[in-house]
Structure formats: C-alpha cells, structure tokens
PDB file of N, CA and C in Angstrom:
ATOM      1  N   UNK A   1      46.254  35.525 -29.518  1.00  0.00           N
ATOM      2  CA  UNK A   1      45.014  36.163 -29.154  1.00  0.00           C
ATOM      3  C   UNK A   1      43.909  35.691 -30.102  1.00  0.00           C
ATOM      4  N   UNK A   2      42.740  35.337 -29.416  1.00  0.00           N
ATOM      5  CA  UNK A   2      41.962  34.650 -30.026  1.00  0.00           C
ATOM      6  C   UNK A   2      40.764  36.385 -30.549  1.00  0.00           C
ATOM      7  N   UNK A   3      40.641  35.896 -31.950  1.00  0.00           N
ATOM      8  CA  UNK A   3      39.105  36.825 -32.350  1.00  0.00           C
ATOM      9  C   UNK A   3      37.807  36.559 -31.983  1.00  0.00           C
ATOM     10  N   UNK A   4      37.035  37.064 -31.389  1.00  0.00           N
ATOM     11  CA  UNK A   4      35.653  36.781 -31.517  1.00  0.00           C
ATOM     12  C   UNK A   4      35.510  36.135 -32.633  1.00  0.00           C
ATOM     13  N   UNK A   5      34.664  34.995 -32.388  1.00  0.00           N
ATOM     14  CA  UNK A   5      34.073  34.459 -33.878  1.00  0.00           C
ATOM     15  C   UNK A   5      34.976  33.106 -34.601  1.00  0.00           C
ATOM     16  N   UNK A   6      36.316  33.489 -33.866  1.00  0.00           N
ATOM     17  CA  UNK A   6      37.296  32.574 -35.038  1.00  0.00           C
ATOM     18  C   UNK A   6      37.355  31.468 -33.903  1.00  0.00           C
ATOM     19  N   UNK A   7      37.090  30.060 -34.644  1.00  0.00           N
ATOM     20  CA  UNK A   7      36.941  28.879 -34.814  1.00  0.00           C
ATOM     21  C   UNK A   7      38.849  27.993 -34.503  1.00  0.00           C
ATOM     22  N   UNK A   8      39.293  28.516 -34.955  1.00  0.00           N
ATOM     23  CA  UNK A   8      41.001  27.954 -35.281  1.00  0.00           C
ATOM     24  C   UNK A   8      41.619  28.454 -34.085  1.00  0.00           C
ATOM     25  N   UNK A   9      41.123  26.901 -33.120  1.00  0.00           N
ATOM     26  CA  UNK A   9      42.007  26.855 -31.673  1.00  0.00           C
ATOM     27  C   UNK A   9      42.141  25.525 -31.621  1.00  0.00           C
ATOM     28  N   UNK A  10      43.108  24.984 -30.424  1.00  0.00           N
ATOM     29  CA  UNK A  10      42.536  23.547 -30.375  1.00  0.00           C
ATOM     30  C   UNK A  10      43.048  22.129 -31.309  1.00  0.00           C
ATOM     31  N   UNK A  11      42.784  21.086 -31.648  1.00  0.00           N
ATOM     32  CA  UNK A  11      42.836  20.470 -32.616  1.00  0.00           C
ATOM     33  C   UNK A  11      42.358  20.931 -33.645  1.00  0.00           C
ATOM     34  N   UNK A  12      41.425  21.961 -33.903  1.00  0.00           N
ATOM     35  CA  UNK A  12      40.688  22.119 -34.959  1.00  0.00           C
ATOM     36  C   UNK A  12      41.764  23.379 -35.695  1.00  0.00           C
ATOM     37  N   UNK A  13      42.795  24.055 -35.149  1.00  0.00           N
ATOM     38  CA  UNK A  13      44.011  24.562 -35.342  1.00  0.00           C
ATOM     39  C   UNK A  13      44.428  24.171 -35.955  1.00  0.00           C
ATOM     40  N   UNK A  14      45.283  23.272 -35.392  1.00  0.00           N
ATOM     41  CA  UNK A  14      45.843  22.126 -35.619  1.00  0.00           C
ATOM     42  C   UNK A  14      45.989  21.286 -37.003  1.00  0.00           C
ATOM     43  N   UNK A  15      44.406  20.600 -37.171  1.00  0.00           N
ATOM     44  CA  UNK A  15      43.963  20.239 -38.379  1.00  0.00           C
ATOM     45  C   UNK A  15      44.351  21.152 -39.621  1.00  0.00           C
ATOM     46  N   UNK A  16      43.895  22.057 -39.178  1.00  0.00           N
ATOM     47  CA  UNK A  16      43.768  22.523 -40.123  1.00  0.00           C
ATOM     48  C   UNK A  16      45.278  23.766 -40.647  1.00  0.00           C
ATOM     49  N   UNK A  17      46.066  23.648 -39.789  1.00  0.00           N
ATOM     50  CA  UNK A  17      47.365  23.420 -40.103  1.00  0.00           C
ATOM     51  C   UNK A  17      47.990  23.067 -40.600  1.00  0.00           C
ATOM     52  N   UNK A  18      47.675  21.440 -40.438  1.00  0.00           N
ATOM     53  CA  UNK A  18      48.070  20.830 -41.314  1.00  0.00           C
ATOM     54  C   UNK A  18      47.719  20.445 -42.620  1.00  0.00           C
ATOM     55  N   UNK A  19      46.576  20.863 -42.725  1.00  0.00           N
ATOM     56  CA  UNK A  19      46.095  20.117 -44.001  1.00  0.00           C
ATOM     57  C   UNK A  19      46.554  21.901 -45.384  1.00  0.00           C
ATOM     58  N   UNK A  20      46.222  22.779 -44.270  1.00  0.00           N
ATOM     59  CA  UNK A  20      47.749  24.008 -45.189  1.00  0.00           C
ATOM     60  C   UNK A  20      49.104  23.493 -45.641  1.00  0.00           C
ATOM     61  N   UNK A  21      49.307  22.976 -44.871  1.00  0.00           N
ATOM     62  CA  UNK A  21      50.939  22.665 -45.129  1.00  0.00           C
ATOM     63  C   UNK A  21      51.563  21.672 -45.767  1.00  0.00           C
ATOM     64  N   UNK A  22      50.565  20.851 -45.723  1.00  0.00           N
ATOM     65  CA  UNK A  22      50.234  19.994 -46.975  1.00  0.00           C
ATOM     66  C   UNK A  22      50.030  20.578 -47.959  1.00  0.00           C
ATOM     67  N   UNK A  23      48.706  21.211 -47.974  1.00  0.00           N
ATOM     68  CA  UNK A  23      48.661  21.622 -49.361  1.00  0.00           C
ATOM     69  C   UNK A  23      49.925  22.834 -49.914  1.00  0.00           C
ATOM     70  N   UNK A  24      50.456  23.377 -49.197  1.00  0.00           N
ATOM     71  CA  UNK A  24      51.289  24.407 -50.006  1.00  0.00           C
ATOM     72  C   UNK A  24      52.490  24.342 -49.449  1.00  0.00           C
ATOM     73  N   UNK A  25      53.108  22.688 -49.091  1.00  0.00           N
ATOM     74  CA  UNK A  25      54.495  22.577 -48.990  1.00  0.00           C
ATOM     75  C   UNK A  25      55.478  22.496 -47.927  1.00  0.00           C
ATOM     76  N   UNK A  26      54.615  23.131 -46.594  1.00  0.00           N
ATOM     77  CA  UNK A  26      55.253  23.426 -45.398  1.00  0.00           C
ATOM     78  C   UNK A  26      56.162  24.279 -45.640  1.00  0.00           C
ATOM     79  N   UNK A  27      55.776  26.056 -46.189  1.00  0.00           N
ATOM     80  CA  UNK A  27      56.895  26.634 -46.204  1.00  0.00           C
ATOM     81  C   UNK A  27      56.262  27.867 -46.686  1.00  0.00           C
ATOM     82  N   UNK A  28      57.114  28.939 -45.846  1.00  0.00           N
ATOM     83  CA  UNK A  28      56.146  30.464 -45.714  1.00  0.00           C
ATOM     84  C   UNK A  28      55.956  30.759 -47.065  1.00  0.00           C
ATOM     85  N   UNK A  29      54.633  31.437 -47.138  1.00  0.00           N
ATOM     86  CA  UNK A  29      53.917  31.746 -48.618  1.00  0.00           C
ATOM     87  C   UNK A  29      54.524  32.679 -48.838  1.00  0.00           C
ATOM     88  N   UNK A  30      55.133  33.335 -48.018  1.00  0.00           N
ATOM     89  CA  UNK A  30      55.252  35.095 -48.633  1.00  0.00           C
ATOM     90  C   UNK A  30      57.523  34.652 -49.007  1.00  0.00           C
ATOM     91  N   UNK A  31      58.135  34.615 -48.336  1.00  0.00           N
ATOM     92  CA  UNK A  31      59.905  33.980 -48.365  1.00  0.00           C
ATOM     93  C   UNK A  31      59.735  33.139 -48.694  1.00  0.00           C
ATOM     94  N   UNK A  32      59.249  32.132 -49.142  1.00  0.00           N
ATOM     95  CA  UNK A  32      59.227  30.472 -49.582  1.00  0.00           C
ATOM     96  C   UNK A  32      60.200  29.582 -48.350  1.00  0.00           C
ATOM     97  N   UNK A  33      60.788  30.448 -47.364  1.00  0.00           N
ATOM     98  CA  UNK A  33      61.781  29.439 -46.583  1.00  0.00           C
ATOM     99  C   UNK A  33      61.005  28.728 -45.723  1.00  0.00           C
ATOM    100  N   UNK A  34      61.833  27.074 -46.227  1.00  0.00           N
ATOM    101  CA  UNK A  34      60.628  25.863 -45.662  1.00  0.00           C
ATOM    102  C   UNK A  34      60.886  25.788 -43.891  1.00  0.00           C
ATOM    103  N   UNK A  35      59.745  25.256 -43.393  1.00  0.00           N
ATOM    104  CA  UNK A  35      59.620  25.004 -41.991  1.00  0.00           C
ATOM    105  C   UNK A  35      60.602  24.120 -41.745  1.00  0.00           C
ATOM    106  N   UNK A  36      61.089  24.378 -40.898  1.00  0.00           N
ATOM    107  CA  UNK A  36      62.246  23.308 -40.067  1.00  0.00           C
ATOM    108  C   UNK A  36      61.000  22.520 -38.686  1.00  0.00           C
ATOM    109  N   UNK A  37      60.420  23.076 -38.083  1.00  0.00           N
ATOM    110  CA  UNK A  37      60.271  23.685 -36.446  1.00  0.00           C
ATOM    111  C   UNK A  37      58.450  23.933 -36.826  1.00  0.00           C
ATOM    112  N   UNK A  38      57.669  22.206 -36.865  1.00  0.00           N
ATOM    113  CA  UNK A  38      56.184  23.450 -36.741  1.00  0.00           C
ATOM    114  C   UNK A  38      55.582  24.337 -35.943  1.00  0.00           C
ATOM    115  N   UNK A  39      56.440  24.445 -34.750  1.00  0.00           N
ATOM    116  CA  UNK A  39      55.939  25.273 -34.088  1.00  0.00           C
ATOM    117  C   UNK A  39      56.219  26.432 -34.325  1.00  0.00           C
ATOM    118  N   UNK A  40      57.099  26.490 -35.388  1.00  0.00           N
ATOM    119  CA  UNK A  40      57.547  27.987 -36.194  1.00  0.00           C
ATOM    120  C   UNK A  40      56.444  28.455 -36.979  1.00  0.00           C
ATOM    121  N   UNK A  41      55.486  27.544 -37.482  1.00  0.00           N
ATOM    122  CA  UNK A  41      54.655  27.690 -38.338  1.00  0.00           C
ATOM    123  C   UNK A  41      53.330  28.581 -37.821  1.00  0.00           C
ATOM    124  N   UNK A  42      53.236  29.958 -37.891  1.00  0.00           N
ATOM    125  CA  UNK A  42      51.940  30.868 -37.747  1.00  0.00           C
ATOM    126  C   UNK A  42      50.759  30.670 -39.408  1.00  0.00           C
ATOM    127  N   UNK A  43      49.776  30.577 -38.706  1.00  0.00           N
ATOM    128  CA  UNK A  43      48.861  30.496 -40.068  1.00  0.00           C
ATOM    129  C   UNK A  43      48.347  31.930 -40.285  1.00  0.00           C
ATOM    130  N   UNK A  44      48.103  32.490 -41.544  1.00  0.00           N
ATOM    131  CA  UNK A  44      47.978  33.925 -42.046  1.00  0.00           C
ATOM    132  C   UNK A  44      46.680  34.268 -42.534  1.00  0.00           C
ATOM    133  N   UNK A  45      46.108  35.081 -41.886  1.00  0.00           N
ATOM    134  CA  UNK A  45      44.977  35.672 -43.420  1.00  0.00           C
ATOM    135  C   UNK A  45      45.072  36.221 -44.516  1.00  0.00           C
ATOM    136  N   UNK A  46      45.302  35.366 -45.804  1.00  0.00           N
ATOM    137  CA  UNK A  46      45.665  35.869 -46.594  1.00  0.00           C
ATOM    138  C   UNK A  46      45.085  37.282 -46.963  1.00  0.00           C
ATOM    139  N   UNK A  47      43.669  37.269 -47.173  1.00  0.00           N
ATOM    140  CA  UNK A  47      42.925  38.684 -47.399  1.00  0.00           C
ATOM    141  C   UNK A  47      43.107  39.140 -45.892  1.00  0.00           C
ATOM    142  N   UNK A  48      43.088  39.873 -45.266  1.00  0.00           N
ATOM    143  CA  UNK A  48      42.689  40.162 -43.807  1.00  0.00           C
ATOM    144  C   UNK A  48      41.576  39.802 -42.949  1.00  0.00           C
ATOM    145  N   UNK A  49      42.076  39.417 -41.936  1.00  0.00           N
ATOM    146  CA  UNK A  49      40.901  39.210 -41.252  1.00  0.00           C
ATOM    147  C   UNK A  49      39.729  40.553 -41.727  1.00  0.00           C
ATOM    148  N   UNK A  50      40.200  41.489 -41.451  1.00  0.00           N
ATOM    149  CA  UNK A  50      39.405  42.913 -41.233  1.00  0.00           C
ATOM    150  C   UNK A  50      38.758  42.879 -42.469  1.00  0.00           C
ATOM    151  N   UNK A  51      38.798  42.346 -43.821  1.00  0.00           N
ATOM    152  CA  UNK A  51      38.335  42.680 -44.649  1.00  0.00           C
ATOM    153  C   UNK A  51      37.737  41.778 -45.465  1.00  0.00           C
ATOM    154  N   UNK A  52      38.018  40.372 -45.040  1.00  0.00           N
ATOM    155  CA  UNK A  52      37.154  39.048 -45.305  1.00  0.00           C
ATOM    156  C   UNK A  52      37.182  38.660 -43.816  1.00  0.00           C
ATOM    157  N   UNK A  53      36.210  38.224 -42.881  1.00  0.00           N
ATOM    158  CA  UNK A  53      36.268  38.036 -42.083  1.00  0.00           C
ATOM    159  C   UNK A  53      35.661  36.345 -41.679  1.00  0.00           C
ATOM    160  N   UNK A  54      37.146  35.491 -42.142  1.00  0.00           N
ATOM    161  CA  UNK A  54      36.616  33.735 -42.636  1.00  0.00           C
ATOM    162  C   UNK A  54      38.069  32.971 -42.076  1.00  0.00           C
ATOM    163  N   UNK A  55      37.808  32.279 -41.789  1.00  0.00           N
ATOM    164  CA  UNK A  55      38.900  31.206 -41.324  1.00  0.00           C
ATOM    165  C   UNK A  55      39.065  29.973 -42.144  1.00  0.00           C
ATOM    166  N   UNK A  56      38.495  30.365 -43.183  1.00  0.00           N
ATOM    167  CA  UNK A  56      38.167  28.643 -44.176  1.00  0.00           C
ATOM    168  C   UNK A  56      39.752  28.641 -44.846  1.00  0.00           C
ATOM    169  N   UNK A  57      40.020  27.540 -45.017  1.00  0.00           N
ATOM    170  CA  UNK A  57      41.217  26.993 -45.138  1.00  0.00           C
ATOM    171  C   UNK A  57      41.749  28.025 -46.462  1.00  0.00           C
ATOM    172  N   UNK A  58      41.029  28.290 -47.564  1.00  0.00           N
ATOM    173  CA  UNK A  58      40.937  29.251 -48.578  1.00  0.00           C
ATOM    174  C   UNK A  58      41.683  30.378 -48.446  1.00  0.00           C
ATOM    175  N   UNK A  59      41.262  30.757 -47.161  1.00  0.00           N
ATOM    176  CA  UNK A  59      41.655  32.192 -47.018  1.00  0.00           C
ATOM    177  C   UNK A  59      43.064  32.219 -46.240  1.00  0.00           C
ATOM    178  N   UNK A  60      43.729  30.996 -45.950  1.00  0.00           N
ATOM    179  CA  UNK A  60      44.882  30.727 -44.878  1.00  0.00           C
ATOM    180  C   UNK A  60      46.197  30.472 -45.738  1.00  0.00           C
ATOM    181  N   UNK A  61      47.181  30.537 -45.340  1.00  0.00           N
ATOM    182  CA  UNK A  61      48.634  30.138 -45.854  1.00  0.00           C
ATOM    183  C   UNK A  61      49.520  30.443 -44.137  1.00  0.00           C
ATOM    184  N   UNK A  62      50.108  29.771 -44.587  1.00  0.00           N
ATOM    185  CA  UNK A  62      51.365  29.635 -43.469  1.00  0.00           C
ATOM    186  C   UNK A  62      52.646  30.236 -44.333  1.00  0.00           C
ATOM    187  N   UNK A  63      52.857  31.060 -42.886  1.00  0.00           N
ATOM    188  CA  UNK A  63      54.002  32.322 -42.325  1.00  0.00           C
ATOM    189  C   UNK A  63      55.061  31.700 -41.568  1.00  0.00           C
ATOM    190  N   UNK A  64      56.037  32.269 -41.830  1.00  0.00           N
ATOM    191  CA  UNK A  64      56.874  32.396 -40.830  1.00  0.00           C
ATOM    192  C   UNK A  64      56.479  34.001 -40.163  1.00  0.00           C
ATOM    193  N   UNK A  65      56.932  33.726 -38.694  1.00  0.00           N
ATOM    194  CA  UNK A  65      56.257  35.034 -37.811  1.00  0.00           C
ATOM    195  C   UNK A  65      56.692  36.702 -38.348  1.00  0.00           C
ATOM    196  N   UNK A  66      57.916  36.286 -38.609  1.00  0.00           N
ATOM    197  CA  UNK A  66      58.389  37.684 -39.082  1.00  0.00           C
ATOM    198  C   UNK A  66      57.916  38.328 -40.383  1.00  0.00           C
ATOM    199  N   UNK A  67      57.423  37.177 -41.411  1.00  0.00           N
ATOM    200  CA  UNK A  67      56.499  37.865 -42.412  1.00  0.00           C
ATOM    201  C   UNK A  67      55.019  38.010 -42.290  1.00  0.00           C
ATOM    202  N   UNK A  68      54.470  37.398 -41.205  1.00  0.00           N
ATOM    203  CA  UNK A  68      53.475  37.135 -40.456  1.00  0.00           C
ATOM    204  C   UNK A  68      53.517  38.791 -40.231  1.00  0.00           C
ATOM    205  N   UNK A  69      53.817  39.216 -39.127  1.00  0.00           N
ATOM    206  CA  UNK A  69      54.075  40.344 -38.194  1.00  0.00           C
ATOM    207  C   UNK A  69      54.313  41.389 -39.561  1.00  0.00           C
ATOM    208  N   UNK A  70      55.278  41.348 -40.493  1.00  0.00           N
ATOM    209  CA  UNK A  70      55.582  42.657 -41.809  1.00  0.00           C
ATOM    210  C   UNK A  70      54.046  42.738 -42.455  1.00  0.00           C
ATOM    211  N   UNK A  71      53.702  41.336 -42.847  1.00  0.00           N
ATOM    212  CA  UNK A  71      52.189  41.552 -43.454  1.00  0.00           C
ATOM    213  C   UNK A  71      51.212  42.256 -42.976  1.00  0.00           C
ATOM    214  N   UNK A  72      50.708  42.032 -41.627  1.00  0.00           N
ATOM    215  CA  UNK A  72      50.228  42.609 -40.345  1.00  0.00           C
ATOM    216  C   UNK A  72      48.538  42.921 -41.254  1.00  0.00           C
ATOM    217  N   UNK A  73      47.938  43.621 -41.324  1.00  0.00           N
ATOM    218  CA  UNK A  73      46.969  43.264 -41.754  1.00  0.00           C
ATOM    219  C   UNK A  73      46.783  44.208 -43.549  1.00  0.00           C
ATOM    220  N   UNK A  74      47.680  44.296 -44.373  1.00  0.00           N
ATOM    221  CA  UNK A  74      47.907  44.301 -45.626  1.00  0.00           C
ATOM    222  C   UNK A  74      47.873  43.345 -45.865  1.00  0.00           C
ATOM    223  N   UNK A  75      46.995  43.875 -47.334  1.00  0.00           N
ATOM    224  CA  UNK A  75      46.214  43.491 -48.832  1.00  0.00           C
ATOM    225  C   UNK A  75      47.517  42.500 -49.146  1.00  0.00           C
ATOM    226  N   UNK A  76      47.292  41.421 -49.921  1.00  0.00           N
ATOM    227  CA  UNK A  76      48.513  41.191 -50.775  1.00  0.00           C
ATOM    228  C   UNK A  76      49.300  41.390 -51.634  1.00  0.00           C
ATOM    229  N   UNK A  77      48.709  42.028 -52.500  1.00  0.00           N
ATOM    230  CA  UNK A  77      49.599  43.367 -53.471  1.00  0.00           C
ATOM    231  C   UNK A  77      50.197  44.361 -52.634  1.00  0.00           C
ATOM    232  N   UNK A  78      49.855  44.741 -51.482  1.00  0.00           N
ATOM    233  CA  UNK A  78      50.406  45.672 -50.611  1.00  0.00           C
ATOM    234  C   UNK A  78      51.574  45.449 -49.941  1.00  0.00           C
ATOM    235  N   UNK A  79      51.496  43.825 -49.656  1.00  0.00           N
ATOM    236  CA  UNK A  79      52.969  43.515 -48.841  1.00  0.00           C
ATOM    237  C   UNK A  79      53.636  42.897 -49.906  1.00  0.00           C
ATOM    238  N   UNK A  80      53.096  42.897 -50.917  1.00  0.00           N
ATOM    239  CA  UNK A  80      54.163  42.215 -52.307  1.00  0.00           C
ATOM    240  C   UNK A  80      54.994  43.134 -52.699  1.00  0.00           C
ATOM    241  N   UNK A  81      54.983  44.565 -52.595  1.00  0.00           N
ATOM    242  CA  UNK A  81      55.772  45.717 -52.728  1.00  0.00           C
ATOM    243  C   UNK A  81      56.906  46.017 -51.581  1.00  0.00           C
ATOM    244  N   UNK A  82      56.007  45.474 -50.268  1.00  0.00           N
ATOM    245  CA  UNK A  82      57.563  45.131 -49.604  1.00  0.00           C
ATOM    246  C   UNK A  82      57.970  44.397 -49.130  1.00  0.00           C
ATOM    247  N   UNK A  83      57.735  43.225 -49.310  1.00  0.00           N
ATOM    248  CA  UNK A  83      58.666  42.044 -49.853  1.00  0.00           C
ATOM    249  C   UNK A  83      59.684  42.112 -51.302  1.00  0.00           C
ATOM    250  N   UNK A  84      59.324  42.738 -52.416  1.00  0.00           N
ATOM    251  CA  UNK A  84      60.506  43.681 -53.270  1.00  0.00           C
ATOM    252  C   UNK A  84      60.903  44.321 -52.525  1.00  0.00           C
ATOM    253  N   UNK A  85      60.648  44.945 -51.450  1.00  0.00           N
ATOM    254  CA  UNK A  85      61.861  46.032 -51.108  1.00  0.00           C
ATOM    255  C   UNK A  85      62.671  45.418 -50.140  1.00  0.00           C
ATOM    256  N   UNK A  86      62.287  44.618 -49.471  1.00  0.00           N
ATOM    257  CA  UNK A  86      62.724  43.436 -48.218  1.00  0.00           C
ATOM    258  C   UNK A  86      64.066  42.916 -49.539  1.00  0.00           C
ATOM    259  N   UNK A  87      63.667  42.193 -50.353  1.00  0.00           N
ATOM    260  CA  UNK A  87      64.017  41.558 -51.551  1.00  0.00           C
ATOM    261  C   UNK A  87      65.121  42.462 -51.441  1.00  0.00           C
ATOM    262  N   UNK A  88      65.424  43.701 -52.157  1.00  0.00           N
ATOM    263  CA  UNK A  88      66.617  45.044 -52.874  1.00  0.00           C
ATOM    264  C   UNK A  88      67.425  44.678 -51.363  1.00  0.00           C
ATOM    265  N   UNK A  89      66.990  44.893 -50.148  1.00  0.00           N
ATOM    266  CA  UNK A  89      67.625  45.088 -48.973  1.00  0.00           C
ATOM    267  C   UNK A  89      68.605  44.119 -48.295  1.00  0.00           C
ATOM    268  N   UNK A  90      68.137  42.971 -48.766  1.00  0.00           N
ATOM    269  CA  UNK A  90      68.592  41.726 -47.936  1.00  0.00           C
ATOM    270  C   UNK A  90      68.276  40.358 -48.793  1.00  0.00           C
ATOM    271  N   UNK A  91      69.308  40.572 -49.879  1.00  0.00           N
ATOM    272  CA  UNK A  91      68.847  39.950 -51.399  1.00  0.00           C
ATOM    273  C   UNK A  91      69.024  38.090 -51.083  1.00  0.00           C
ATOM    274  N   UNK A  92      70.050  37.627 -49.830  1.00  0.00           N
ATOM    275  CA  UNK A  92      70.471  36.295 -49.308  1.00  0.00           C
ATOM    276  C   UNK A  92      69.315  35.890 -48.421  1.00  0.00           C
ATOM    277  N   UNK A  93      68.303  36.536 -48.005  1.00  0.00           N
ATOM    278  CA  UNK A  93      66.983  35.858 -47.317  1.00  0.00           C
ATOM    279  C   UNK A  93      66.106  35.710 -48.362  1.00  0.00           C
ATOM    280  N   UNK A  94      66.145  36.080 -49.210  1.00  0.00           N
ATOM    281  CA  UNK A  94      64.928  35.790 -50.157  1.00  0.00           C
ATOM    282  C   UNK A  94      65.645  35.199 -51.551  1.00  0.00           C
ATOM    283  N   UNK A  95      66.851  34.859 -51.533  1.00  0.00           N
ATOM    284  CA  UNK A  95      67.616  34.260 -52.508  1.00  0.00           C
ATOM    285  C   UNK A  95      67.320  34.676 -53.744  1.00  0.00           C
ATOM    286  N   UNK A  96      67.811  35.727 -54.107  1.00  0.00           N
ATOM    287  CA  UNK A  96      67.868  36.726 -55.431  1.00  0.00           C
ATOM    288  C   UNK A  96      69.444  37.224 -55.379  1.00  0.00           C
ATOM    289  N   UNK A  97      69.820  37.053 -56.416  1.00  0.00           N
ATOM    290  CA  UNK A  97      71.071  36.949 -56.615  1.00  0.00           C
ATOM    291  C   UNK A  97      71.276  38.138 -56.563  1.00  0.00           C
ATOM    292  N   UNK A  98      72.669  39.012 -56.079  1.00  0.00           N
ATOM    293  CA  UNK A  98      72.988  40.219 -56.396  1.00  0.00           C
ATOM    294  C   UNK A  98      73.085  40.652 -57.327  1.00  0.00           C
TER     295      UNK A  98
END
C-alpha cells in the first residue's frame, strides 16, 4: 500500500533498495538474518513513517517481513525491548546461546 506523498515505487524502489542493501549488507537490521530471496527484502522506516514523515535513504533499513510487521510503527528503542524478549523466547532465531 502506497502513502500519499511517498516517492518509493517503481525503479525508484528498487534503486533505492538497493543501494540499502549495499550499504548495510543485505540483511534484516533488526535479526541480522541475511537475505537469501530479494524479494524477501521489505524496506523499513526506521523512525516511523508517522513521526518523521521521509523516505530518504537515511531513514530506511531493510526487514525481513516478520520483523517488518513486529516493528509495525514503533520507535526503535521500543521494538529493541522486544526483540530482547523475541531474543529470551526463541534464543536459535536470533542466535544467542542458551
């Protein structure tokens, strides 16, 4: 679903997809587990849309969907608390040793 206003459809998506995934590895910011599949690859607002409202490459990192979707529109200190608790729960997806 596209936002009013937001720019990132298209090749210009795309681009700028890639030039994320480049810069930070091809591999979800929040689990570190690397992309196999770019079409696995969702791009994120890091601050929220709702609360910086920018599409500049700055404000982007690439997700996998399911931390995509947990983040949902939480702060990053906000989903960093449960991602620790994700972490305590299911210690072999986020590779923390028991």
């Amino acid at each position: 679903m596209r936002r009013k206003g937001d720019w990132l459809h298209g090749k210009t998506r795309r681009a700028i997809r890639d030039y994320v995934g480049q810069r930070d590895g091809w591999q979800c910011h929040y689990c570190r587990r690397p992309f196999e599949d770019v079409s696995a690859v969702t791009l994120d607002h890091y601050i929220p849309w709702s609360v910086w409202p920018t599409s500049k490459p700055r404000n982007l990192v690439l997700a996998c969907d399911p931390c995509n979707q947990a983040k949902a529109d939480a702060l990053p200190v906000v989903f960093a608390s449960l991602l620790l608790h994700l972490a305590a729960v299911d210690p072999d997806r986020f590779g923390v040793a028991a």
